[in-house]
Protein backbone atom coordinates (compact mmCIF):
# COMPACT_ATOMS: atom_id res chain seq x y z
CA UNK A 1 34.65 -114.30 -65.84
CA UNK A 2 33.55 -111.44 -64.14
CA UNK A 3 33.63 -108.88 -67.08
CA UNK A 4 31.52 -110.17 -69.65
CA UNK A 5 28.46 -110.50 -67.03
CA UNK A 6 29.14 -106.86 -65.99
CA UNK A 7 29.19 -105.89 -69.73
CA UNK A 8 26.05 -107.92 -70.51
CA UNK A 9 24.06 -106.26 -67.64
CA UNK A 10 25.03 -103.10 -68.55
CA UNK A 11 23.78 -102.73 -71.84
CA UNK A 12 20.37 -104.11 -70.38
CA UNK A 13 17.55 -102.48 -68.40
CA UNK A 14 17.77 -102.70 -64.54
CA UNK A 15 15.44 -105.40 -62.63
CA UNK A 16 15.51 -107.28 -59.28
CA UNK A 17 16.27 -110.09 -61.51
CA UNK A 18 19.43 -108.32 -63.63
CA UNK A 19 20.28 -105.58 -60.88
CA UNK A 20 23.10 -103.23 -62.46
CA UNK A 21 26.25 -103.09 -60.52
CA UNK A 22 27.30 -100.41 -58.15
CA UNK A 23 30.24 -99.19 -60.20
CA UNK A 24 27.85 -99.61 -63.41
CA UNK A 25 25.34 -96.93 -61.64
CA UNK A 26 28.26 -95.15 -60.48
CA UNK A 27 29.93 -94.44 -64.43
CA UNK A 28 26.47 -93.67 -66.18
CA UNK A 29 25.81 -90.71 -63.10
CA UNK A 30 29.35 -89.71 -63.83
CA UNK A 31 28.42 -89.44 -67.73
CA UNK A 32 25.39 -87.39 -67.00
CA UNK A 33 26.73 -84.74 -64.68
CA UNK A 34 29.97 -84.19 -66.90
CA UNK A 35 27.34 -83.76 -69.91
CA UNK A 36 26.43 -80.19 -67.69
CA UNK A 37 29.98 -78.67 -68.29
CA UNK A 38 31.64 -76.00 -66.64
CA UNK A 39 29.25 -73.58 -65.18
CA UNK A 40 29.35 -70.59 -62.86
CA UNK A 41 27.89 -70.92 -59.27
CA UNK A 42 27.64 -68.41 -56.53
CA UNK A 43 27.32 -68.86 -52.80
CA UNK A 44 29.15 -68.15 -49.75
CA UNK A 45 32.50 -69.86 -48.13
CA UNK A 46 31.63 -72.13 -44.94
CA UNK A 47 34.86 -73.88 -44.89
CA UNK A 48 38.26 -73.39 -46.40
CA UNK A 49 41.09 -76.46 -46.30
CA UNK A 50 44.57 -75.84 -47.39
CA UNK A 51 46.80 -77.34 -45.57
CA UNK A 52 50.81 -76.99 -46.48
CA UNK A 53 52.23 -78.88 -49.01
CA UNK A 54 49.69 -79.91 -51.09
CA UNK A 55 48.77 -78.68 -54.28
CA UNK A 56 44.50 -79.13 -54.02
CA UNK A 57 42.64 -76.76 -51.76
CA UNK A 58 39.00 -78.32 -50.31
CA UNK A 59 36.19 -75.59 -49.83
CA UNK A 60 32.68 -75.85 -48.76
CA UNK A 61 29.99 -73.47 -50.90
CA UNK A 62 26.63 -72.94 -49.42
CA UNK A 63 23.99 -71.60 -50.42
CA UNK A 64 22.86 -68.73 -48.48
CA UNK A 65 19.10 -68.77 -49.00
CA UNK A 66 18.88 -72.77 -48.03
CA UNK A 67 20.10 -75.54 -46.21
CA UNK A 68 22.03 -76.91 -49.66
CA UNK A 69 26.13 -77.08 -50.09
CA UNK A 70 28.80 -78.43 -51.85
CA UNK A 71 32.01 -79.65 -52.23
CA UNK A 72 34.32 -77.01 -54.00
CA UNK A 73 38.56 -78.44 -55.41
CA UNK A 74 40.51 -75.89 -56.65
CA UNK A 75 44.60 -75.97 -56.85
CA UNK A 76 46.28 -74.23 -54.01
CA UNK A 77 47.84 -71.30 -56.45
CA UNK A 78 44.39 -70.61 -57.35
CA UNK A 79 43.48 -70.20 -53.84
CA UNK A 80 46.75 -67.87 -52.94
CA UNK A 81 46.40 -65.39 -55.82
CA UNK A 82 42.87 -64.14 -54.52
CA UNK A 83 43.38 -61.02 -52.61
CA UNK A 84 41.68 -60.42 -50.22
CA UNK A 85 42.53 -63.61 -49.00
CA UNK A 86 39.25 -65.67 -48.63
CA UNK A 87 37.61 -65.53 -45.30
CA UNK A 88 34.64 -68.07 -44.10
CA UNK A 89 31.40 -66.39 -45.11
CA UNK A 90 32.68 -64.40 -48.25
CA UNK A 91 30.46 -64.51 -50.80
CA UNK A 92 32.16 -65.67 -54.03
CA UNK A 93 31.66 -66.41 -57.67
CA UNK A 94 33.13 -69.89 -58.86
CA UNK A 95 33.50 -71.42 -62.32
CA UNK A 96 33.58 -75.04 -62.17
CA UNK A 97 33.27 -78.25 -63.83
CA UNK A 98 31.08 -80.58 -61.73
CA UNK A 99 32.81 -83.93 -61.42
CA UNK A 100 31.75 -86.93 -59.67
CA UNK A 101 34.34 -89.68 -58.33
CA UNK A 102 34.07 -93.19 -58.82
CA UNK A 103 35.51 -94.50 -56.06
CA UNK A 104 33.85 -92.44 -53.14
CA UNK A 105 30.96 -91.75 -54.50
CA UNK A 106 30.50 -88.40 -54.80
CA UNK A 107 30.25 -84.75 -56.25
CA UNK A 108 32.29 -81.97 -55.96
CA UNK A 109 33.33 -78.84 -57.98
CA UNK A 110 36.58 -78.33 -59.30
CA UNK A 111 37.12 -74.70 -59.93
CA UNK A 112 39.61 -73.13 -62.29
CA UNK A 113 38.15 -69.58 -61.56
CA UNK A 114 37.56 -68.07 -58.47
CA UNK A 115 35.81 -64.09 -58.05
CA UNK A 116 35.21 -62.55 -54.61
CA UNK A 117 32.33 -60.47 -54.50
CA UNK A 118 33.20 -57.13 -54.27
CA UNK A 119 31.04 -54.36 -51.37
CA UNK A 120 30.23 -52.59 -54.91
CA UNK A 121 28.75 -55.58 -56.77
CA UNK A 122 26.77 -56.40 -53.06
CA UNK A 123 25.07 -53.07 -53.14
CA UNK A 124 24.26 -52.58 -56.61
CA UNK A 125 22.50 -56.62 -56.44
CA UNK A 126 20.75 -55.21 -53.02
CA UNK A 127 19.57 -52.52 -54.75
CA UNK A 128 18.07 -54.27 -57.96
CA UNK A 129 16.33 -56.41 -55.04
CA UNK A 130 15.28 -53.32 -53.40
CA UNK A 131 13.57 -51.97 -56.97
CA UNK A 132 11.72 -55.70 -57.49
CA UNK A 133 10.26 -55.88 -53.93
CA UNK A 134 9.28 -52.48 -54.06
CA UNK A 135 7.35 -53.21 -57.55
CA UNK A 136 5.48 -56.12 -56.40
CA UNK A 137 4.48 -53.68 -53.07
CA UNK A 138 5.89 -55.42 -50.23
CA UNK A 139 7.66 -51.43 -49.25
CA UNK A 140 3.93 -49.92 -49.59
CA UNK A 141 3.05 -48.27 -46.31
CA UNK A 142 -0.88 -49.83 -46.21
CA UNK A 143 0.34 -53.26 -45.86
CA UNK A 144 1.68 -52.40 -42.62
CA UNK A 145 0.43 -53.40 -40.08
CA UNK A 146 -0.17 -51.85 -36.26
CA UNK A 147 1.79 -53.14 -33.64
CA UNK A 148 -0.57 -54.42 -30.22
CA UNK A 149 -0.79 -51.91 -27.62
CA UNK A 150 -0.15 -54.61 -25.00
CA UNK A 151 1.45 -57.77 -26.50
CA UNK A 152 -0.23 -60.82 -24.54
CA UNK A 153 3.70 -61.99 -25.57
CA UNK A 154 6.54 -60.62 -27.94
CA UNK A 155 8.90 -63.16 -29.90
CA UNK A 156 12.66 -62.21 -29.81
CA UNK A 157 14.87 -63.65 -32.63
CA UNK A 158 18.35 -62.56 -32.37
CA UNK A 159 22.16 -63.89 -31.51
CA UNK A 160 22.44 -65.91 -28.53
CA UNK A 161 24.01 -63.74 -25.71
CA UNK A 162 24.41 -61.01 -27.79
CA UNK A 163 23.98 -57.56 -26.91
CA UNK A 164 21.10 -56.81 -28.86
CA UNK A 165 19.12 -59.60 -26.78
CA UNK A 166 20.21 -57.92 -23.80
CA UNK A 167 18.82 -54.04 -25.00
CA UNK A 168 15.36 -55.44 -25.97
CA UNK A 169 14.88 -57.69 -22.69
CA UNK A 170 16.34 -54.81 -20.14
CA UNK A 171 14.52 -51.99 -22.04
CA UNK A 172 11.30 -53.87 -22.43
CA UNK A 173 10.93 -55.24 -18.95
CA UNK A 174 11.81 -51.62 -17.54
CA UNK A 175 9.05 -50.00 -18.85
CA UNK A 176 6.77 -53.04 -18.64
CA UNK A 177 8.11 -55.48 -16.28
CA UNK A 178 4.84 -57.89 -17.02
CA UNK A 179 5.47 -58.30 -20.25
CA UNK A 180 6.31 -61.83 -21.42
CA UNK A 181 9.54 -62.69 -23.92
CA UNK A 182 9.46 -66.01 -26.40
CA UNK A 183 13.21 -65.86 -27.43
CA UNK A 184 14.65 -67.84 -30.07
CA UNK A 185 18.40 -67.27 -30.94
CA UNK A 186 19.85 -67.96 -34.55
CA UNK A 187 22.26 -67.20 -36.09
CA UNK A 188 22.52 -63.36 -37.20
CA UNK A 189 25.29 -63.83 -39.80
CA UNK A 190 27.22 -65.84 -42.10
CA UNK A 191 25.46 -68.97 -44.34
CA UNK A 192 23.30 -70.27 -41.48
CA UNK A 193 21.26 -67.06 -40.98
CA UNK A 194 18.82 -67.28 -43.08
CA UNK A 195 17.53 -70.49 -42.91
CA UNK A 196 17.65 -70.37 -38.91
CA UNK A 197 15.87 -66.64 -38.64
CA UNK A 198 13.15 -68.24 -41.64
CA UNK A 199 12.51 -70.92 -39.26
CA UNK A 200 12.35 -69.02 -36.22
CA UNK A 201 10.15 -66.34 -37.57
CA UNK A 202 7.52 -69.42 -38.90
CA UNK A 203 7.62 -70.67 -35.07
CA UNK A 204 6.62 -67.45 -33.77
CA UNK A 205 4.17 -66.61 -35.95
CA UNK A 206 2.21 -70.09 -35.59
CA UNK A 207 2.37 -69.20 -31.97
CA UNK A 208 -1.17 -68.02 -30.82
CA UNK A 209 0.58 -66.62 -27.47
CA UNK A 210 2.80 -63.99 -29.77
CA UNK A 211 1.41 -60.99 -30.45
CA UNK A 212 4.80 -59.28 -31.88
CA UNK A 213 7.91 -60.54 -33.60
CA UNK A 214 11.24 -58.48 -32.90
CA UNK A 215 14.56 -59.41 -35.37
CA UNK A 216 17.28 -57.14 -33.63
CA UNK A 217 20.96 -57.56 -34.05
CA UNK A 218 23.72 -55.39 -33.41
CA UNK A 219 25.69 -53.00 -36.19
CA UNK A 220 28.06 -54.41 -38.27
CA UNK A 221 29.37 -54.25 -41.74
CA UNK A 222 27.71 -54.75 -44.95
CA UNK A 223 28.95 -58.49 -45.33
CA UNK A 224 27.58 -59.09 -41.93
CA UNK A 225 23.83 -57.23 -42.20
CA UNK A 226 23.63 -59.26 -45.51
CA UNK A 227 21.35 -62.03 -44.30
CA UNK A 228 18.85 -59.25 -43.66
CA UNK A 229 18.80 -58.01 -47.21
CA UNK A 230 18.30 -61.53 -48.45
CA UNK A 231 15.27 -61.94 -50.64
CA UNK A 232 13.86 -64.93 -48.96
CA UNK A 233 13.99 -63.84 -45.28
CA UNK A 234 12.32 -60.64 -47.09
CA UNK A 235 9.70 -62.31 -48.31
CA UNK A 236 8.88 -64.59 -45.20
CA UNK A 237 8.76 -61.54 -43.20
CA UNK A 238 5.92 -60.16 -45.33
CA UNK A 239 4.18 -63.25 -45.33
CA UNK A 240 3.87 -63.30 -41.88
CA UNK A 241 0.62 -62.99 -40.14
CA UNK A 242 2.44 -61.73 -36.78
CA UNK A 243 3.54 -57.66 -37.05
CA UNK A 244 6.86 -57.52 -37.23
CA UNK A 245 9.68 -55.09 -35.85
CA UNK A 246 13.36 -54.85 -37.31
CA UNK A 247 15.84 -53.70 -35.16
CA UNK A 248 18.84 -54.43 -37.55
CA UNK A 249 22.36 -52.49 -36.43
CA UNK A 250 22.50 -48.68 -35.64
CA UNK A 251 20.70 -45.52 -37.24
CA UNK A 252 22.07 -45.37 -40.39
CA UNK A 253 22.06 -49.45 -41.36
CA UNK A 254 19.51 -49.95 -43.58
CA UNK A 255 18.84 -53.07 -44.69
CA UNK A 256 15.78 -53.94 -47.06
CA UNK A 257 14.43 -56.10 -43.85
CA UNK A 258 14.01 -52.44 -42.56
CA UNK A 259 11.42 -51.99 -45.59
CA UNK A 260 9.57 -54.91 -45.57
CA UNK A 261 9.19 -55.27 -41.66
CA UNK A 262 5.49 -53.35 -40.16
CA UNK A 263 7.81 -50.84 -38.12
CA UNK A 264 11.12 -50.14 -38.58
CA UNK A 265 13.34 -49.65 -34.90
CA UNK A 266 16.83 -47.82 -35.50
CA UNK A 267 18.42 -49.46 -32.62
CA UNK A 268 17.45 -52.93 -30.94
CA UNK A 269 17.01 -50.69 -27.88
CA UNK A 270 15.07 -49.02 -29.60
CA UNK A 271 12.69 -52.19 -30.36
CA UNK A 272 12.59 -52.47 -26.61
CA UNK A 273 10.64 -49.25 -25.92
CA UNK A 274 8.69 -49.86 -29.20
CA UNK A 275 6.70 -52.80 -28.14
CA UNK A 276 5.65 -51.91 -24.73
CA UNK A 277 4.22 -48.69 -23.62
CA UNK A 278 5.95 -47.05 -20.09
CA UNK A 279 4.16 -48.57 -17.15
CA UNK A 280 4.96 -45.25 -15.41
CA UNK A 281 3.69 -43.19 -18.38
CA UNK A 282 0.31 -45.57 -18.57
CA UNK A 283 -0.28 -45.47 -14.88
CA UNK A 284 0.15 -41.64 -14.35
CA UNK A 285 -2.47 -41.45 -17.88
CA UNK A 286 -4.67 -43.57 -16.13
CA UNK A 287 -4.79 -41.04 -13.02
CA UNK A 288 -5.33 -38.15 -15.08
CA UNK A 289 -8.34 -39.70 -17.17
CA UNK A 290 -9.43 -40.84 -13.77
CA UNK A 291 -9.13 -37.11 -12.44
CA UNK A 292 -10.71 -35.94 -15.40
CA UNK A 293 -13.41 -38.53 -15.15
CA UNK A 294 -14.53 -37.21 -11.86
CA UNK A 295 -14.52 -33.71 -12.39
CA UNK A 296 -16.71 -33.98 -15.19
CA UNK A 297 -18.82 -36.05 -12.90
CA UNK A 298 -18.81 -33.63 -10.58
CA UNK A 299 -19.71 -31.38 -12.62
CA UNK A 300 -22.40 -32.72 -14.33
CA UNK A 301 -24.01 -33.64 -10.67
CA UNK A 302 -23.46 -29.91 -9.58
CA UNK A 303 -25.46 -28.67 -12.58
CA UNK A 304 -28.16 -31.37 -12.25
CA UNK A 305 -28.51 -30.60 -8.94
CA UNK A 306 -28.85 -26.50 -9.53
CA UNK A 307 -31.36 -27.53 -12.00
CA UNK A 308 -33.58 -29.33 -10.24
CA UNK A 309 -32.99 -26.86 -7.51
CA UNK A 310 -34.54 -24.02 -10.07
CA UNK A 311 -37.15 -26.24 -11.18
CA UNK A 312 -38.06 -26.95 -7.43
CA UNK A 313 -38.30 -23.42 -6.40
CA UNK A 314 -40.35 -22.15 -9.65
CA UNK A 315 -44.01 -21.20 -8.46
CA UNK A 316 -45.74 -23.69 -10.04
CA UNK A 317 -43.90 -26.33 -8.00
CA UNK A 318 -43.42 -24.62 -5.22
CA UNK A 319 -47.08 -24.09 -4.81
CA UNK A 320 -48.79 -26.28 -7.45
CA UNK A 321 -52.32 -25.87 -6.48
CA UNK A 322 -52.33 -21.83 -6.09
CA UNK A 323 -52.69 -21.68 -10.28
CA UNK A 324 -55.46 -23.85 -9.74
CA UNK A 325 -57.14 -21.93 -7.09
CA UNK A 326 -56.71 -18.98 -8.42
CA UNK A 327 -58.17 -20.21 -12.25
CA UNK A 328 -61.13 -21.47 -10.71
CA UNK A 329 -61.79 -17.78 -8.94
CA UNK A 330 -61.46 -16.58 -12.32
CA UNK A 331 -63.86 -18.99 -13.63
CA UNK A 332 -66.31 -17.94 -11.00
CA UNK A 333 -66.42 -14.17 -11.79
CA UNK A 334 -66.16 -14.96 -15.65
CA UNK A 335 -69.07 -17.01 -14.87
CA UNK A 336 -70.79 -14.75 -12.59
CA UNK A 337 -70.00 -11.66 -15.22
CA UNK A 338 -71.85 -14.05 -17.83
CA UNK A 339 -74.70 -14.46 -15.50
CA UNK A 340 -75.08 -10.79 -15.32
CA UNK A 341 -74.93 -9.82 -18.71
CA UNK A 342 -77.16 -12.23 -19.82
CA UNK A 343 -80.03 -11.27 -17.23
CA UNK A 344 -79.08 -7.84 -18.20
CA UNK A 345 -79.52 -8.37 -21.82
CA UNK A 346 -82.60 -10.33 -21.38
CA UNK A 347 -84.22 -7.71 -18.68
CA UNK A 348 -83.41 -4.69 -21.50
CA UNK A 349 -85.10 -6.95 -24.41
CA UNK A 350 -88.11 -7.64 -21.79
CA UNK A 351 -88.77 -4.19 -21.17
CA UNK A 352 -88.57 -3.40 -25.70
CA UNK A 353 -90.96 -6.32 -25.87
CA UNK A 354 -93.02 -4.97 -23.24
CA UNK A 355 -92.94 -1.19 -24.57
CA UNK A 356 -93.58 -2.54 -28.31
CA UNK A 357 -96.42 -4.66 -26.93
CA UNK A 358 -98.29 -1.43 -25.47
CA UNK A 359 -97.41 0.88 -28.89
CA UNK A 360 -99.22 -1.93 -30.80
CA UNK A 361 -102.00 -2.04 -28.21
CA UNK A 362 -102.10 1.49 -28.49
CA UNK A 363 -102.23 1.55 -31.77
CA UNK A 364 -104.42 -1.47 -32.68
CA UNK A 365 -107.86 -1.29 -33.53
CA UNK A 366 -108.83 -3.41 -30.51
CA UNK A 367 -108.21 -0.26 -28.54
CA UNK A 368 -110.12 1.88 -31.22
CA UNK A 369 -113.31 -0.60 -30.82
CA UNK A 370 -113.01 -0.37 -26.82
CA UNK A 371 -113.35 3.40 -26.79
CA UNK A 372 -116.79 3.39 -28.85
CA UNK A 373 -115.96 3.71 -32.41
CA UNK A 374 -116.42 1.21 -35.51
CA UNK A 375 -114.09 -0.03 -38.30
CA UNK A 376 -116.03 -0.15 -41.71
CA UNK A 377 -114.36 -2.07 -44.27
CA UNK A 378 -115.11 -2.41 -48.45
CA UNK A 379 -113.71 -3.94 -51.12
CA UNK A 380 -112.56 -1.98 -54.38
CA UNK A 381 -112.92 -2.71 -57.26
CA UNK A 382 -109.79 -4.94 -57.31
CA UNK A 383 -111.26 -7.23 -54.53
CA UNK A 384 -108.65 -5.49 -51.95
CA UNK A 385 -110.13 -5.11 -48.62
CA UNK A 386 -110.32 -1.67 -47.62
CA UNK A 387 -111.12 0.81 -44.29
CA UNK A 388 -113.27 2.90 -45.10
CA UNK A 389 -112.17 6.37 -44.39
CA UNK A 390 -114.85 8.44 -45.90
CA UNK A 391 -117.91 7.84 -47.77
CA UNK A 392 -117.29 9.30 -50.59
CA UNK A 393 -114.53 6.65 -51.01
CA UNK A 394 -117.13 4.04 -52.10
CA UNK A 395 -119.99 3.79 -54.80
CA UNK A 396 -123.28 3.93 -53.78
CA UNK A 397 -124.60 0.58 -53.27
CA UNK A 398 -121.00 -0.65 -52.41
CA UNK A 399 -121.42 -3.58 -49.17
CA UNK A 400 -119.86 -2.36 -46.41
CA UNK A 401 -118.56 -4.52 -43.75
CA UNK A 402 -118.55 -2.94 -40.02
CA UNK A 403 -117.04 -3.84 -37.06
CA UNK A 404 -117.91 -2.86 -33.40
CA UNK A 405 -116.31 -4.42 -30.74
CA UNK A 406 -119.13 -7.17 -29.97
CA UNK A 407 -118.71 -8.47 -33.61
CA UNK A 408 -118.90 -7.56 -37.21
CA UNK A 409 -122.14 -6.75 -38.78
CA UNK A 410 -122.59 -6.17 -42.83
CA UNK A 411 -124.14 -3.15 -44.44
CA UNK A 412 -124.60 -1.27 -47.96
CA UNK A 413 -124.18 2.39 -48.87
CA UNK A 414 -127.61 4.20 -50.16
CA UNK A 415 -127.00 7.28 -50.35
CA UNK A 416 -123.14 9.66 -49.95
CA UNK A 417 -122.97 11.73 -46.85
CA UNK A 418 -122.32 15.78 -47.68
């Protein structure tokens, strides 16, 4: 009775009137995921469950990147003939068949293959990250950005309690005790670590009160400083509008954080002196610039002062109306001089007029006619007017004009005079 109305719904479409049944839903998911087949997954050990005397083995496979696992079966002889022996956090290699069971509901893995990730094969996939990030320029050195001489606040992600919390807060607050610490701790290794720094790092930067972002973590080995080569936490870091400082393990650790990040700190104690300047060193600067300050204050004063002191005891300050005094006695003799030479000038061309004026009195016939004699004039024959000189200068019968000194009187030759 109950099969044939499980069989008829099943070959029908689902509605809220002809609902399919649970274990209906349950067999056609089952169909689908066993269409994907075996496939090969990577990730990293979270959890490993063997317990003694049974032959299935339960591990947990997560992805590093994000907040996404999975249920991994295996059979225990599998599980014993990996050596190393697996160790939570290793990062593996699985083949598997996905399989999903009826009864409970869900998915899991089973794995007939299981391939630890050698240090080699970690490298060589760091490095072909290294060679991508580097291509699309998140390495290039004018992306960087300069760190805040005086951080209004810093943000601190690192391990909770862990030493390299302790370097950054003791070296920071010794140089600047002021300074003002936002500290979020993650984790700073295994599966978890990238998801919790990604999230911490998107905190700090959206706060307005952080001027600086400092990842530090202690050294450790290359399966440990993993999370800080990961591609994501890479790329979140240089999408960050808050500079950022790495301070990831000792000197020679170099993870590709190191590269991304806007300065690079060898040591988290490092990261601590980075960030702040030396309250001693900044105060005693201070003084000297002050010093400085007022000696060249001084100075210029002391040479203002000996200038106006030289301009103040120049002669034409000192006694401003002597060049005027002594101009205008100039201009009095200049004009006095000019007085001189004129009357001078004028006195010598009175006495030429007068001695010119008594030569042509002299000589003029005005005097002539005063002393008794006559001026007899005639035309020539060209109608010139003429002084007659002597008679025999003149045809007889020529008119003869003469004149005495009480007038002019007219006349004509008759005869010549021997």
């Amino acid at each position: 009775m109950s099969t044939e109305p499980a069989t008829r719904s099943a070959g029908q479409p689902s509605t809220a009137e002809n609902p399919w049944p649970v274990r209906t839903v349950a067999r056609k998911i089952a169909e689908w995921i066993h269409r994907l087949g075996a496939v090969w997954v990577e990730g990293q050990v979270t959890q490993i469950s063997a317990r003694p005397g049974t032959q299935t083995a339960f591990l947990t496979l997560r992805d590093p990147a994000a907040d996404v696992s999975m249920s991994v079966t295996c059979p225990m002889r599998l599980l014993r003939s990996i050596d190393p022996p697996l160790r939570d956090g290793a990062s593996v290699v699985v083949h598997a068949r996905p399989t999903f069971f009826l009864g409970r509901g869900s998915l899991s893995l089973r794995a007939n293959e299981i391939r630890a990730v050698g240090i080699g094969e970690l490298l060589a996939r760091i490095e072909r990250l290294r060679k991508l990030l580097a291509a699309e320029g998140l390495f290039a050195p004018e992306r960087k950005r300069p760190l805040p001489f005086l951080p209004r606040g810093v943000g601190l992600i690192t391990g909770r309690a862990s030493a390299a919390e302790h370097d950054v807060l003791v070296n920071a607050q010794t140089r600047w005790p002021a300074v003002k610490f936002h500290v979020v701790n993650t984790a700073v290794q295994g599966v978890s670590a990238v998801p919790q720094i990604v999230r911490a790092l998107s905190t700090l930067d959206a706060d307005p009160d952080v001027d600086v972002i400092v990842i530090a973590r202690g050294g450790g080995s290359v399966e440990d400083l993993l999370p800080f080569s990961d591609e994501t936490l890479c790329r979140a870091v240089a999408a960050a509008g808050t500079p950022v400082v790495s301070a990831i393990g000792h000197e020679p650790d170099s993870p590709l954080l190191d590269l991304v990040a806007d300065r690079r700190c060898s040591t988290p104690t490092d990261a601590g002196k980075t960030v702040v300047p030396d309250v001693r060193e900044e105060t005693a600067r201070v003084h000297q610039l002050r010093d400085r300050a007022r000696r060249a204050l001084h100075g210029w004063v002391d040479t203002q002062c000996r200038l106006l002191d030289q301009l103040r005891s120049r002669p034409s300050l000192a006694d401003p109306l002597g060049p005027v005094e002594r101009r205008a006695a100039d201009v009095t003799t200049y004009v006095e001089r000019g007085r001189r030479a004129i009357l001078t000038t004028l006195t010598h061309e009175q006495s030429a007029l007068t001695s010119a004026r008594a030569r042509l009195t002299a000589l003029g016939p005005s005097a002539t006619l005063e002393r008794g004699y006559a001026v007899v004039q005639f035309t020539d024959p060209e109608g010139n007017l003429r002084v007659l000189r002597s008679v025999s200068d003149v045809a007889e019968g020529t008119p003869l004009r003469v004149r005495v000194a009480d007038g002019a009187i007219t006349a004509t030759t008759h005869a010549r005079e021997e």
